[in-house]
PDB file of N, CA and C in Angstrom:
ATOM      1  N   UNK A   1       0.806   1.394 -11.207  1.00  0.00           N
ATOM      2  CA  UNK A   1       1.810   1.363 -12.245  1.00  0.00           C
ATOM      3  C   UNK A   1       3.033   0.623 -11.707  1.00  0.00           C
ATOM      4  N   UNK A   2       3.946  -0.266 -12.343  1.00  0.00           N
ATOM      5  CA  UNK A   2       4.762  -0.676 -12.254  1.00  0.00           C
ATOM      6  C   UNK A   2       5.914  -0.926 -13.224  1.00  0.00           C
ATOM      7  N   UNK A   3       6.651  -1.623 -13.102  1.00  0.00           N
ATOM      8  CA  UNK A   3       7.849  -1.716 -14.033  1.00  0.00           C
ATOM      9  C   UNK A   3       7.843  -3.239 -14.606  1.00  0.00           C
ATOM     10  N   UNK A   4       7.911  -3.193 -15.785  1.00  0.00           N
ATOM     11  CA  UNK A   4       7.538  -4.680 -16.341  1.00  0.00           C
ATOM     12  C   UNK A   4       8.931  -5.021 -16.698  1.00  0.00           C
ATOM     13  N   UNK A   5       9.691  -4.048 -17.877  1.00  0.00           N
ATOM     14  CA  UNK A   5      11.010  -4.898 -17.566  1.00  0.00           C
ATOM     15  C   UNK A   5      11.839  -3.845 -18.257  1.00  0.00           C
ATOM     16  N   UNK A   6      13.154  -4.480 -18.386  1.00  0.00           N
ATOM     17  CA  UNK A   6      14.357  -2.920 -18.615  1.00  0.00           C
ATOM     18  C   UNK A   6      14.488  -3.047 -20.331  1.00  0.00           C
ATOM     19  N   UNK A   7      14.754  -1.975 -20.544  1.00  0.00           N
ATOM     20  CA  UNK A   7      14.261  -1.393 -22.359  1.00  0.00           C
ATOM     21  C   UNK A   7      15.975  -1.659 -22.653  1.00  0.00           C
ATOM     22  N   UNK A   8      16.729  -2.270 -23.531  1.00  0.00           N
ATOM     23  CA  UNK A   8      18.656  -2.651 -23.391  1.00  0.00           C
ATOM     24  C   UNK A   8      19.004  -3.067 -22.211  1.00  0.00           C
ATOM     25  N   UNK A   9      20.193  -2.594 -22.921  1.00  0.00           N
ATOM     26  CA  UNK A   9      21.081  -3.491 -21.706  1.00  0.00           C
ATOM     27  C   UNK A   9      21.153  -3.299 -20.629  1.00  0.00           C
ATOM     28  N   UNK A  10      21.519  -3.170 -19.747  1.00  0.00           N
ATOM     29  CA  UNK A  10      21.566  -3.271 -18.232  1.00  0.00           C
ATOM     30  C   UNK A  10      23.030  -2.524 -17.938  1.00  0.00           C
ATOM     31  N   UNK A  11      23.000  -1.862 -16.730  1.00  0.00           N
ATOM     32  CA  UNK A  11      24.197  -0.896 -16.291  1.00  0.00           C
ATOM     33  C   UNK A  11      25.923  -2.300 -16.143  1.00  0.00           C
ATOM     34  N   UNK A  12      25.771  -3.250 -16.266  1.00  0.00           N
ATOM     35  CA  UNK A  12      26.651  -4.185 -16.300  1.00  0.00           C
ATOM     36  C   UNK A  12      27.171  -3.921 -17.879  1.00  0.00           C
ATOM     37  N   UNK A  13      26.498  -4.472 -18.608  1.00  0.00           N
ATOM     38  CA  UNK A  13      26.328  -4.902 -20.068  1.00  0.00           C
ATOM     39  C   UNK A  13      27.079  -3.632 -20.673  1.00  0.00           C
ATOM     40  N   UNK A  14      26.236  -2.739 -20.084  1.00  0.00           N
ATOM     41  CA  UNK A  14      27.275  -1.270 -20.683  1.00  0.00           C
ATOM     42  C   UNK A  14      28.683  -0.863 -20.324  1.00  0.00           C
ATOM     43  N   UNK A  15      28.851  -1.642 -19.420  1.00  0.00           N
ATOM     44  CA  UNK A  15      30.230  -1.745 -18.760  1.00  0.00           C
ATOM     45  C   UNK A  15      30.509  -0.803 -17.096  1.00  0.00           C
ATOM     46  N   UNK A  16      28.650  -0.490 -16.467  1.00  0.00           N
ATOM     47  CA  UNK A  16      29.329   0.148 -15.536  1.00  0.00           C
ATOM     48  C   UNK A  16      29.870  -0.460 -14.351  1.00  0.00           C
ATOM     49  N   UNK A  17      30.813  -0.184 -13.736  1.00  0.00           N
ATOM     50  CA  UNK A  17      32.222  -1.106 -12.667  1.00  0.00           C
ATOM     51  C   UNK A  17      31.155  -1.413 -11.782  1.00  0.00           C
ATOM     52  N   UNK A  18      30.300  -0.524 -11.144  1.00  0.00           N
ATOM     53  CA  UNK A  18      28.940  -0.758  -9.754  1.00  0.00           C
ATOM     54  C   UNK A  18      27.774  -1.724 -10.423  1.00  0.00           C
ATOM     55  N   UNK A  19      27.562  -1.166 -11.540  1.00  0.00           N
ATOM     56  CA  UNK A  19      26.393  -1.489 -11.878  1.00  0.00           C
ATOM     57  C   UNK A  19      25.155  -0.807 -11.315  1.00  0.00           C
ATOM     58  N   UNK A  20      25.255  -0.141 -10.217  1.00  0.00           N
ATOM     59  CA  UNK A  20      24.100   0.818  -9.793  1.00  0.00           C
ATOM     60  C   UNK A  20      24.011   2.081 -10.213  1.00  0.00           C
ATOM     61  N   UNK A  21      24.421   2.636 -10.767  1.00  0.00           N
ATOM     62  CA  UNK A  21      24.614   4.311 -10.759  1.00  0.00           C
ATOM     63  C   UNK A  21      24.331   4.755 -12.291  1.00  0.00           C
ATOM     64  N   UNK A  22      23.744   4.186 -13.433  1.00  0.00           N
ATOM     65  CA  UNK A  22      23.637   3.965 -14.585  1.00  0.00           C
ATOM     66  C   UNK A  22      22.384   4.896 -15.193  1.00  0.00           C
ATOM     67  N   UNK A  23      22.292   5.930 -16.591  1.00  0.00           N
ATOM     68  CA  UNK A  23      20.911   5.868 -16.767  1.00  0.00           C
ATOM     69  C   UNK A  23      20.295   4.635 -17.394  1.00  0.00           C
ATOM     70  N   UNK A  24      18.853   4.164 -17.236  1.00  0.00           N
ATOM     71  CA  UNK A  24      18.171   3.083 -17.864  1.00  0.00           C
ATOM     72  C   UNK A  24      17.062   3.553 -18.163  1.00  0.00           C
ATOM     73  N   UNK A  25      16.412   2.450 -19.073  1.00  0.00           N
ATOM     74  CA  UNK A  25      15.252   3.015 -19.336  1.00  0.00           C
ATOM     75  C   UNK A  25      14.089   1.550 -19.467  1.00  0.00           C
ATOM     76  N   UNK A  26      13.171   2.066 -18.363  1.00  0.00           N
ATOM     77  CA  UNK A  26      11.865   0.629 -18.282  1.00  0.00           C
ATOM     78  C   UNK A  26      10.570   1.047 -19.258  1.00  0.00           C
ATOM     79  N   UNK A  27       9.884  -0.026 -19.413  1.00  0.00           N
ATOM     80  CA  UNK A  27       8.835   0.064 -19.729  1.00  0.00           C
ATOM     81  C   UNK A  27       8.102  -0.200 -18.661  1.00  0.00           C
ATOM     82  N   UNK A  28       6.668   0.841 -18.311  1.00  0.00           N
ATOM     83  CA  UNK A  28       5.795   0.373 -17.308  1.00  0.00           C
ATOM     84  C   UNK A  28       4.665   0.049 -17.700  1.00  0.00           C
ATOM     85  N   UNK A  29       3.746  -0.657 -16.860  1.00  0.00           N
ATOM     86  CA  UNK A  29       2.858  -1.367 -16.988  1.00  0.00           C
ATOM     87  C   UNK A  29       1.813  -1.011 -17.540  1.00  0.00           C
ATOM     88  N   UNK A  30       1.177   0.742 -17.553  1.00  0.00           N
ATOM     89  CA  UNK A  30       0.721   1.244 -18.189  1.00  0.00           C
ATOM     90  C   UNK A  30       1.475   1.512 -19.916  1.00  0.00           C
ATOM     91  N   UNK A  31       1.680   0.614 -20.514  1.00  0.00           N
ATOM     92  CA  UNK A  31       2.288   1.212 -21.621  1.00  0.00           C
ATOM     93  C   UNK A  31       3.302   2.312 -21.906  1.00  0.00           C
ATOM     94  N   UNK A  32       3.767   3.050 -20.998  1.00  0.00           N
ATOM     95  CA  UNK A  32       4.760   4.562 -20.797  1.00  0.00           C
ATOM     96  C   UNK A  32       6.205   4.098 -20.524  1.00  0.00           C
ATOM     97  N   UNK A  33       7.058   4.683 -20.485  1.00  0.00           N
ATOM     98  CA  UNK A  33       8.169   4.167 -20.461  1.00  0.00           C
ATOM     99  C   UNK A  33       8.754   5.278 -18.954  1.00  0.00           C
ATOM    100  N   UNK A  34       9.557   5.123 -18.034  1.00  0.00           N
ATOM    101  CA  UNK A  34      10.485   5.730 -17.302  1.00  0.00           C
ATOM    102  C   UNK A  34      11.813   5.608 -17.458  1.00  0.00           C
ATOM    103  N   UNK A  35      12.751   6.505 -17.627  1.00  0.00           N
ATOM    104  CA  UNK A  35      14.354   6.747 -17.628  1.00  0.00           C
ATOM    105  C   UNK A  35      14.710   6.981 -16.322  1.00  0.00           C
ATOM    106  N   UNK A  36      16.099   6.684 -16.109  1.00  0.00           N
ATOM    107  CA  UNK A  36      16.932   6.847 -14.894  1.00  0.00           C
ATOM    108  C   UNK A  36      18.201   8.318 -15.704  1.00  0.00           C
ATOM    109  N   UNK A  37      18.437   9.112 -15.305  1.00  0.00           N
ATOM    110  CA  UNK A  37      19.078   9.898 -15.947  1.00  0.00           C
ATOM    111  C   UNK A  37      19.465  10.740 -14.826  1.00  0.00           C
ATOM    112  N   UNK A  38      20.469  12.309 -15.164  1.00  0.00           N
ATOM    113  CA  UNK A  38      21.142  13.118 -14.530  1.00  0.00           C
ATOM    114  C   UNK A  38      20.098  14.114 -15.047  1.00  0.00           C
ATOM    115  N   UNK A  39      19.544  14.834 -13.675  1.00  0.00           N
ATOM    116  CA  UNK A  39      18.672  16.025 -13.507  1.00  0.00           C
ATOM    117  C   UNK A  39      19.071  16.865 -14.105  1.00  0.00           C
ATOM    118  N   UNK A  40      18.929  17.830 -15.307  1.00  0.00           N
ATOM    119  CA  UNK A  40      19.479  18.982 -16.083  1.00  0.00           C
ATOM    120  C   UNK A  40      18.632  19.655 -16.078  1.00  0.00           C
ATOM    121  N   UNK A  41      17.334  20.078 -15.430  1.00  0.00           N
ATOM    122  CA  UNK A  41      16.255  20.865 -16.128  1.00  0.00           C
ATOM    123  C   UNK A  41      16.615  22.087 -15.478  1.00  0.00           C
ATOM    124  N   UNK A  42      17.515  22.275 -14.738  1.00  0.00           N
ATOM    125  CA  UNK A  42      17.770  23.801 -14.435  1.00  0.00           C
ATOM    126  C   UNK A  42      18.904  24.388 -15.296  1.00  0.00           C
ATOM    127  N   UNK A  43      19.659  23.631 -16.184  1.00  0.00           N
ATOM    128  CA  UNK A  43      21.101  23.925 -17.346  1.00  0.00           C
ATOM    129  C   UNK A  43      19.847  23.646 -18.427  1.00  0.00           C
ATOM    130  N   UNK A  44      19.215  22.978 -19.168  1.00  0.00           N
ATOM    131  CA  UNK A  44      18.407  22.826 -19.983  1.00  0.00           C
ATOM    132  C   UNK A  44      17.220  23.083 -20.558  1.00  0.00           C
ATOM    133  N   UNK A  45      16.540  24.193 -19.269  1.00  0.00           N
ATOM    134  CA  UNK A  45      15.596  24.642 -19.425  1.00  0.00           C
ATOM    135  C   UNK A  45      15.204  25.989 -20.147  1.00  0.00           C
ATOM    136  N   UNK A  46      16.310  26.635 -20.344  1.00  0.00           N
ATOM    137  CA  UNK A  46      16.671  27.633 -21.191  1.00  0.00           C
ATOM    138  C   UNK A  46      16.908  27.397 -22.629  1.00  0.00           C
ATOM    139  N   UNK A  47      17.228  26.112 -22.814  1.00  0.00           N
ATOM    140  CA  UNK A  47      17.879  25.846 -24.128  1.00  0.00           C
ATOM    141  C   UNK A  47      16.520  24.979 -25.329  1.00  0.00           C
ATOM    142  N   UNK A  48      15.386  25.253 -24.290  1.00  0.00           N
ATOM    143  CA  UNK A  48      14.055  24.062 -24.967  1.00  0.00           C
ATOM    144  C   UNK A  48      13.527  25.086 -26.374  1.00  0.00           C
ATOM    145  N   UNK A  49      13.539  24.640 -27.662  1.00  0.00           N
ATOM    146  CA  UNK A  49      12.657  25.689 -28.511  1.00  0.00           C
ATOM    147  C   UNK A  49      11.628  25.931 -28.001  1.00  0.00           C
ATOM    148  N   UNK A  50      11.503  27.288 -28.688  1.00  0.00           N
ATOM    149  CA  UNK A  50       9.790  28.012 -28.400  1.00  0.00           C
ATOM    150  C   UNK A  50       8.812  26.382 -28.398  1.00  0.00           C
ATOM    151  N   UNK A  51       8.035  25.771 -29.003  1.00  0.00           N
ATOM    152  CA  UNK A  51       7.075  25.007 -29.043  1.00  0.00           C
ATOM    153  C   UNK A  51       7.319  23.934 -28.395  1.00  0.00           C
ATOM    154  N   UNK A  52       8.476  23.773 -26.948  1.00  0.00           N
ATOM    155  CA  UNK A  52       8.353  23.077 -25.876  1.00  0.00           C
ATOM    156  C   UNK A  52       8.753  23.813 -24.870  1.00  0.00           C
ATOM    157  N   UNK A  53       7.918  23.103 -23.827  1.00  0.00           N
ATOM    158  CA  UNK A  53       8.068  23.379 -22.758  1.00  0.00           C
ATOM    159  C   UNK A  53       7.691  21.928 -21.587  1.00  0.00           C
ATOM    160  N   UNK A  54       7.477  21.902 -20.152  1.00  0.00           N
ATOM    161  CA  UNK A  54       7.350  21.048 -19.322  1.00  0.00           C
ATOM    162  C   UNK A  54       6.627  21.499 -18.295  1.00  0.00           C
ATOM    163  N   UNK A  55       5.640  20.605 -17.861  1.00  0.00           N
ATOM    164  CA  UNK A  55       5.289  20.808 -16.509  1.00  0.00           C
ATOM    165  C   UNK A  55       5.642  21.309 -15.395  1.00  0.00           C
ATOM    166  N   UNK A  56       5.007  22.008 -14.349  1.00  0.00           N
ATOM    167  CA  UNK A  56       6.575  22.041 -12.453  1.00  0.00           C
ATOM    168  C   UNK A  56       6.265  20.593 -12.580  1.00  0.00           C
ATOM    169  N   UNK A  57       5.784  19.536 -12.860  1.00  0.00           N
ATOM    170  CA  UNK A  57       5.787  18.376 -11.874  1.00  0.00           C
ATOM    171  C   UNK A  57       7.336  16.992 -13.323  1.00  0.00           C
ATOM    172  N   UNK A  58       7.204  18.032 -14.132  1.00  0.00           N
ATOM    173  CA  UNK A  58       8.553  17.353 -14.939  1.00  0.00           C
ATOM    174  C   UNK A  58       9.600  17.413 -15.013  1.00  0.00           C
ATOM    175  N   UNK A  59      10.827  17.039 -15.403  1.00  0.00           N
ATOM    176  CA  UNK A  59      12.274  17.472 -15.195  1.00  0.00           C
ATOM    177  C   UNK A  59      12.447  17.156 -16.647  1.00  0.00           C
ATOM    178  N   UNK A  60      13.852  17.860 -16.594  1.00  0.00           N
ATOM    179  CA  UNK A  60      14.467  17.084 -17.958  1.00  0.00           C
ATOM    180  C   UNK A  60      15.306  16.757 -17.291  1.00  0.00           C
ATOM    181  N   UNK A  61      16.081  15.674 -18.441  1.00  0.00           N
ATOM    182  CA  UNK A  61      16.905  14.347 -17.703  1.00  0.00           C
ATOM    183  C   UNK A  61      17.792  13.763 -19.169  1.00  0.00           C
ATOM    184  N   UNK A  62      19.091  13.618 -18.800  1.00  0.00           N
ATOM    185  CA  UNK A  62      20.088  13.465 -19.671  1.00  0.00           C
ATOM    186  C   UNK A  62      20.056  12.003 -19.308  1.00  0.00           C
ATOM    187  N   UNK A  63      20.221  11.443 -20.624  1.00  0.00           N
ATOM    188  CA  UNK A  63      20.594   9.620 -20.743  1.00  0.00           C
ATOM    189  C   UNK A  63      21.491   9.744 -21.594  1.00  0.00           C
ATOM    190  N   UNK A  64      22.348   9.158 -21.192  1.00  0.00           N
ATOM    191  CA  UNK A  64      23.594   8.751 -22.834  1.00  0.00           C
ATOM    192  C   UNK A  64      23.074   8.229 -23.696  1.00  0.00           C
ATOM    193  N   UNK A  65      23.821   8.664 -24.812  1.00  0.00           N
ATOM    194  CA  UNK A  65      23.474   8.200 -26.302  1.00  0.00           C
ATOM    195  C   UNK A  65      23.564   6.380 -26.124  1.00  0.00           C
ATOM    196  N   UNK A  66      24.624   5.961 -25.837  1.00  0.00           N
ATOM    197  CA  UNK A  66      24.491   4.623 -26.017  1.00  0.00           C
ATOM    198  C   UNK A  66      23.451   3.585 -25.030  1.00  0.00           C
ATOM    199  N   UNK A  67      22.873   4.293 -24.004  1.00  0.00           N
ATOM    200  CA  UNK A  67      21.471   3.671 -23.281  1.00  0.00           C
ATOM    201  C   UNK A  67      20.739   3.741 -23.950  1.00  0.00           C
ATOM    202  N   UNK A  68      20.253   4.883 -24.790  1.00  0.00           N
ATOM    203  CA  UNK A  68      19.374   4.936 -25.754  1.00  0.00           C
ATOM    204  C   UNK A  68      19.157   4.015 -27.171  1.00  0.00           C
ATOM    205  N   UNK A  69      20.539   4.176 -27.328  1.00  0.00           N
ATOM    206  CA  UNK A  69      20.961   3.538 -28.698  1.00  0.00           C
ATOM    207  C   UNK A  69      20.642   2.110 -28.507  1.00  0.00           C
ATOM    208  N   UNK A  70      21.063   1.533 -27.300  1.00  0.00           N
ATOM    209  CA  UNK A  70      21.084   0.008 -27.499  1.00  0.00           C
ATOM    210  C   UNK A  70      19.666  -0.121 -26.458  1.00  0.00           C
ATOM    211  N   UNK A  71      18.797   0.509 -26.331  1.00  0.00           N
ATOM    212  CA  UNK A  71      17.396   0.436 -25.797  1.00  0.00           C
ATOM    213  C   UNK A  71      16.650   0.612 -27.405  1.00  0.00           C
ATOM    214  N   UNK A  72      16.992   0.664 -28.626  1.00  0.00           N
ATOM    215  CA  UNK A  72      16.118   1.631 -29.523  1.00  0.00           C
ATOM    216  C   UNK A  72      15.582   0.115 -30.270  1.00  0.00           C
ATOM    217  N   UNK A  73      16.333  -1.231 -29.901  1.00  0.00           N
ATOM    218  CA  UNK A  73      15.842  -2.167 -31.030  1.00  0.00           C
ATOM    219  C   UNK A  73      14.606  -3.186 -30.258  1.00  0.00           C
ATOM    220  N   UNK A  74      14.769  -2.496 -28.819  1.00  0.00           N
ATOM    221  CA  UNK A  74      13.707  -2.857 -28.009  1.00  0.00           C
ATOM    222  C   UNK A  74      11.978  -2.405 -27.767  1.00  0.00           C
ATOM    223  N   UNK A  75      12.428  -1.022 -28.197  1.00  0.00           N
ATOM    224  CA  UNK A  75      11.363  -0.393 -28.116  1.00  0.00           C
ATOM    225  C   UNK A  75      10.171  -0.434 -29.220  1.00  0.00           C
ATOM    226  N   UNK A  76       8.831  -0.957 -29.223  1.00  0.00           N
ATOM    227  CA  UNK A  76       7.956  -1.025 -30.051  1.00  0.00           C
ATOM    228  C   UNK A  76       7.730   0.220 -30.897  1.00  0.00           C
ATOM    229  N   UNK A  77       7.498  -0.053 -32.211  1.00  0.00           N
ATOM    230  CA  UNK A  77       7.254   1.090 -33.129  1.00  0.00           C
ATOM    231  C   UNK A  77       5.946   1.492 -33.000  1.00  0.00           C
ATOM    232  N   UNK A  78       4.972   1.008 -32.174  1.00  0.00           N
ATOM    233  CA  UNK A  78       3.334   0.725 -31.738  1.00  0.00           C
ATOM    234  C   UNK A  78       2.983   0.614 -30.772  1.00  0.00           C
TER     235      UNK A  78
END
């Protein structure tokens, strides 16, 4: 599996000063997508409705609205 290419804009584009420290979000080579985000699944894991839940081998993971937002005209409906 690998990373084919970044889903929006880029941690620059969004305005971050480093540019490294950003959430993003790729598409990989298998068709699946990976996020870069802030680890919450120990504040968030309490808060999942009854009819979710996660793996031990998953986290949950906070992305800002606007990574998402400007990743959403990228992402295939298929």
């Amino acid at each position: 599996m690998k990373i084919v290419r970044r889903i929006g804009a880029s941690p620059q584009q969004r305005g971050s000063a480093s540019g490294q420290s950003c959430p993003d979000v790729f598409e990989l080579s298998d068709g699946n997508f990976a996020v870069i985000g802030t680890e919450a699944t120990a504040t968030l894991e309490k808060e999942l409705p009854p009819d979710a839940s996660r793996a031990d081998y998953e986290r949950i993971v906070i992305v800002s609205r606007e990574t998402l937002v400007r990743a959403k005209e990228e992402i295939p409906d298929a």
